[in-house]
Protein backbone atom coordinates (compact mmCIF):
# COMPACT_ATOMS: atom_id res chain seq x y z
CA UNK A 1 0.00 0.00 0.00
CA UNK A 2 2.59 2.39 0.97
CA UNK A 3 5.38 1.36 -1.88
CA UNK A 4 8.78 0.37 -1.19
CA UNK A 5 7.15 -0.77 2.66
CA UNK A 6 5.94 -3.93 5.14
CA UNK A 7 3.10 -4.45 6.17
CA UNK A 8 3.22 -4.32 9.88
CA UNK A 9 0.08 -3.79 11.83
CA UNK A 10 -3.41 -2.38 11.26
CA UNK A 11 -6.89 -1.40 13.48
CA UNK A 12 -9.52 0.80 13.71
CA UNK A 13 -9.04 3.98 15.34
CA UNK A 14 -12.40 4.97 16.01
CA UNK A 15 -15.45 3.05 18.13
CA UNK A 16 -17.57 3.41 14.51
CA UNK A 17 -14.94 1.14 12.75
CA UNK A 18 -14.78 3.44 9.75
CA UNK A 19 -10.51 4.47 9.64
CA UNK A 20 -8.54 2.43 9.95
CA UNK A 21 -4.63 2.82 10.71
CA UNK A 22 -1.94 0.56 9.06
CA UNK A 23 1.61 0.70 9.87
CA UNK A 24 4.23 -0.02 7.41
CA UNK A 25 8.28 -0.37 7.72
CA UNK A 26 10.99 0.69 5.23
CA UNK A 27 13.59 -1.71 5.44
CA UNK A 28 15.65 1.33 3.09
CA UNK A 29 15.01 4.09 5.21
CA UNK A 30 14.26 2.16 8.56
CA UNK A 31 11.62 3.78 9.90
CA UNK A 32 7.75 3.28 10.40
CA UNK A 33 5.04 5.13 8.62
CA UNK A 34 1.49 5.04 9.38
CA UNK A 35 -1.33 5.63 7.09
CA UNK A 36 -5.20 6.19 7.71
CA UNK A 37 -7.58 4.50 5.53
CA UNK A 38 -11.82 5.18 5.39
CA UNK A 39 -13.37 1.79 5.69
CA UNK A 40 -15.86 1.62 3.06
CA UNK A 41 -16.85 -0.03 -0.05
CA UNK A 42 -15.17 1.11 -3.33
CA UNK A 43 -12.72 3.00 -1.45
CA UNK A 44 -9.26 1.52 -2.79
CA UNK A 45 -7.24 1.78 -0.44
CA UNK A 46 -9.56 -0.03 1.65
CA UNK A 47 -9.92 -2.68 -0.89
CA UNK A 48 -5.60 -2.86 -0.93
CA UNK A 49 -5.27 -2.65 2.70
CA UNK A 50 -7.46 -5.56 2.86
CA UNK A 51 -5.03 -7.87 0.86
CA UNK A 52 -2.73 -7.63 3.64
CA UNK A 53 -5.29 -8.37 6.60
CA UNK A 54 -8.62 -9.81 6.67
CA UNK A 55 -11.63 -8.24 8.70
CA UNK A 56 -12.09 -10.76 11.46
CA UNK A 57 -7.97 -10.13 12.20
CA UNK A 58 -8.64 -6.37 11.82
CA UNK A 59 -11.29 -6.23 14.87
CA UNK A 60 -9.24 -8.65 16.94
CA UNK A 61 -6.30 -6.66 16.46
CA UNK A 62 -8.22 -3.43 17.46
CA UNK A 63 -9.63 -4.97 20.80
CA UNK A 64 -6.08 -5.82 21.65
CA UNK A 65 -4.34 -2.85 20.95
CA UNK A 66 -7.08 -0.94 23.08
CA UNK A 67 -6.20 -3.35 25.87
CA UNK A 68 -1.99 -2.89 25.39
CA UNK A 69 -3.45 1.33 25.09
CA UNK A 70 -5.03 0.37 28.45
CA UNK A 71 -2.47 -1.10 29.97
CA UNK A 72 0.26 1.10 28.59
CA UNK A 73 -1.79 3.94 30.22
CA UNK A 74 -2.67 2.38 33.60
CA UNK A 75 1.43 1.77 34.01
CA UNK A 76 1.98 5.43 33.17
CA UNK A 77 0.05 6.19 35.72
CA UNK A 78 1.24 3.89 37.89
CA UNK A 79 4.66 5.42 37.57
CA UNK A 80 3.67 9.29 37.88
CA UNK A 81 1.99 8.03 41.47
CA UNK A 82 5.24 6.12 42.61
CA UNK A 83 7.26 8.59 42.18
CA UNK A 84 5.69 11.11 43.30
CA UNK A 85 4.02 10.52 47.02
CA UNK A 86 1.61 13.73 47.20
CA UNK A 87 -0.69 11.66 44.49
CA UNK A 88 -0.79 8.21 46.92
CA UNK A 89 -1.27 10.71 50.13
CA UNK A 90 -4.18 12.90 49.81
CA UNK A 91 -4.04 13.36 45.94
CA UNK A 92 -3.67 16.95 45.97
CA UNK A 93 -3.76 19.25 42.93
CA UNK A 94 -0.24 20.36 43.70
CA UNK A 95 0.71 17.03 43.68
CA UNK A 96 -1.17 15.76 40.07
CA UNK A 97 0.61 19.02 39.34
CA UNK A 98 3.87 18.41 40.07
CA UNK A 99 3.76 14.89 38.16
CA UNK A 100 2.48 16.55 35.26
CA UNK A 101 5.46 18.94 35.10
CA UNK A 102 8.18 16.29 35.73
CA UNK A 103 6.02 13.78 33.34
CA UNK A 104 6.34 16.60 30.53
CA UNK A 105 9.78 17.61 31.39
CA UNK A 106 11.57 14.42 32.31
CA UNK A 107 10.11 11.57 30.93
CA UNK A 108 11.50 9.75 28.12
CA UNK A 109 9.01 7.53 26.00
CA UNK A 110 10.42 4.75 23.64
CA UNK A 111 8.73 4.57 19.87
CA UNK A 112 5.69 2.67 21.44
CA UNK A 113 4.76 4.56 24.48
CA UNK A 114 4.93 7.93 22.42
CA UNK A 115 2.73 5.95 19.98
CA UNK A 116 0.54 5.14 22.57
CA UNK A 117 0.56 8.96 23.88
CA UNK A 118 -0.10 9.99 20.74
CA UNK A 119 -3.60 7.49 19.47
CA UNK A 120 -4.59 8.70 23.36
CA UNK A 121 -4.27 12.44 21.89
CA UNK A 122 -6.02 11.18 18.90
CA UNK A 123 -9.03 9.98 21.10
CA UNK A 124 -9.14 13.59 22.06
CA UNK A 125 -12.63 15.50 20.99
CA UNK A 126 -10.82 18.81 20.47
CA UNK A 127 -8.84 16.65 17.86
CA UNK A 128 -10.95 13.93 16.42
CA UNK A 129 -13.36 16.44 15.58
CA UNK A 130 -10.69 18.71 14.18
CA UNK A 131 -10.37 18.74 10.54
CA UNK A 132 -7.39 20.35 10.11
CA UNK A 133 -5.27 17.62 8.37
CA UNK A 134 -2.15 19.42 8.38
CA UNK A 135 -2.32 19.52 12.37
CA UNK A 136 -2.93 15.75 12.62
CA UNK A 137 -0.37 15.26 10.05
CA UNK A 138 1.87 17.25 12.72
CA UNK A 139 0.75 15.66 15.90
CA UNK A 140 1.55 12.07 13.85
CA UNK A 141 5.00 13.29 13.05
CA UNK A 142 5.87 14.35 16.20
CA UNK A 143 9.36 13.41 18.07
CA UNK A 144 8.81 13.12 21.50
CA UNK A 145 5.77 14.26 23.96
CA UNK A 146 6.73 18.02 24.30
CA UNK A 147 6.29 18.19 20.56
CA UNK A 148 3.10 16.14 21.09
CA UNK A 149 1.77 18.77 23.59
CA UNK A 150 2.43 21.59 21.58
CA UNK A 151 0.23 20.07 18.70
CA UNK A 152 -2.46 18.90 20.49
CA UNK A 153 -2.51 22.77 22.17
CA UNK A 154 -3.42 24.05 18.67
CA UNK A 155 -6.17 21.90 18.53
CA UNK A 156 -7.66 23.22 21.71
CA UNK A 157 -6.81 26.67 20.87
């Protein structure tokens, strides 16, 4: 679908089932690219995408990357609230606070937790209503979660 790439993963994105994201890996270039696809009849892309997984494999791999989304997210959690004890005493507003500032400042995702970060972002209202493509095409490009941030602030702006 995306020439001169692997196919490497695909599910829905939205609870309707109509886009679908596929990820694809250029051995060349070695990185990932990810490409959105409508789900619908006649759409070609659609039609191609499906040559490289079936429907029943598409929905099963959606419900488990919502549970590894899930997960990912609960142990992010997890981690702001062990390190930081004002959350797991009293839960104070300082305290979420605090974590959010060293969580934004400090912490260092790997490819798939700054994936993760970034489908949550996508889950967003402010941006999956948007229709500003270029923005999205932004927030999916981004580097690490400061850059991530920053995007999703236009959206809300």
């Amino acid at each position: 679908m995306i020439e001169g790439h692997d196919f490497v993963d695909a599910y829905f994105t939205n609870n309707e089932r109509t886009v679908v994201e596929s990820i694809w890996w250029s051995t060349e270039e070695e990185v990932y690219r990810t490409h959105l696809v409508k789900a619908e009849e006649g759409n070609k892309q659609w039609e191609a995408l499906l040559t490289n997984i079936n429907i029943d494999d598409l929905h099963e791999r959606t419900y488990k990357r919502i549970a590894e989304l899930n997960d990912t997210f609960k142990e992010t959690i997890k981690d702001i609230a062990m390190n930081d004890d004002s959350i797991i005493i009293g839960g104070s507003k300082d305290g979420l606070q605090l974590a959010l500032i060293d969580f934004i400042f400090n912490e260092k995702l790997d490819k798939e937790e700054l994936f993760a970060f970034k489908l949550k972002l996508f889950e967003v209202d402010a941006v999956k209503e948007s229709h500003n493509r270029e923005l999205k095409a932004k927030l999916r490009k981004a580097k690490d979660i400061v850059e991530c941030i920053q995007v999703a602030i236009k959206f809300k702006q």
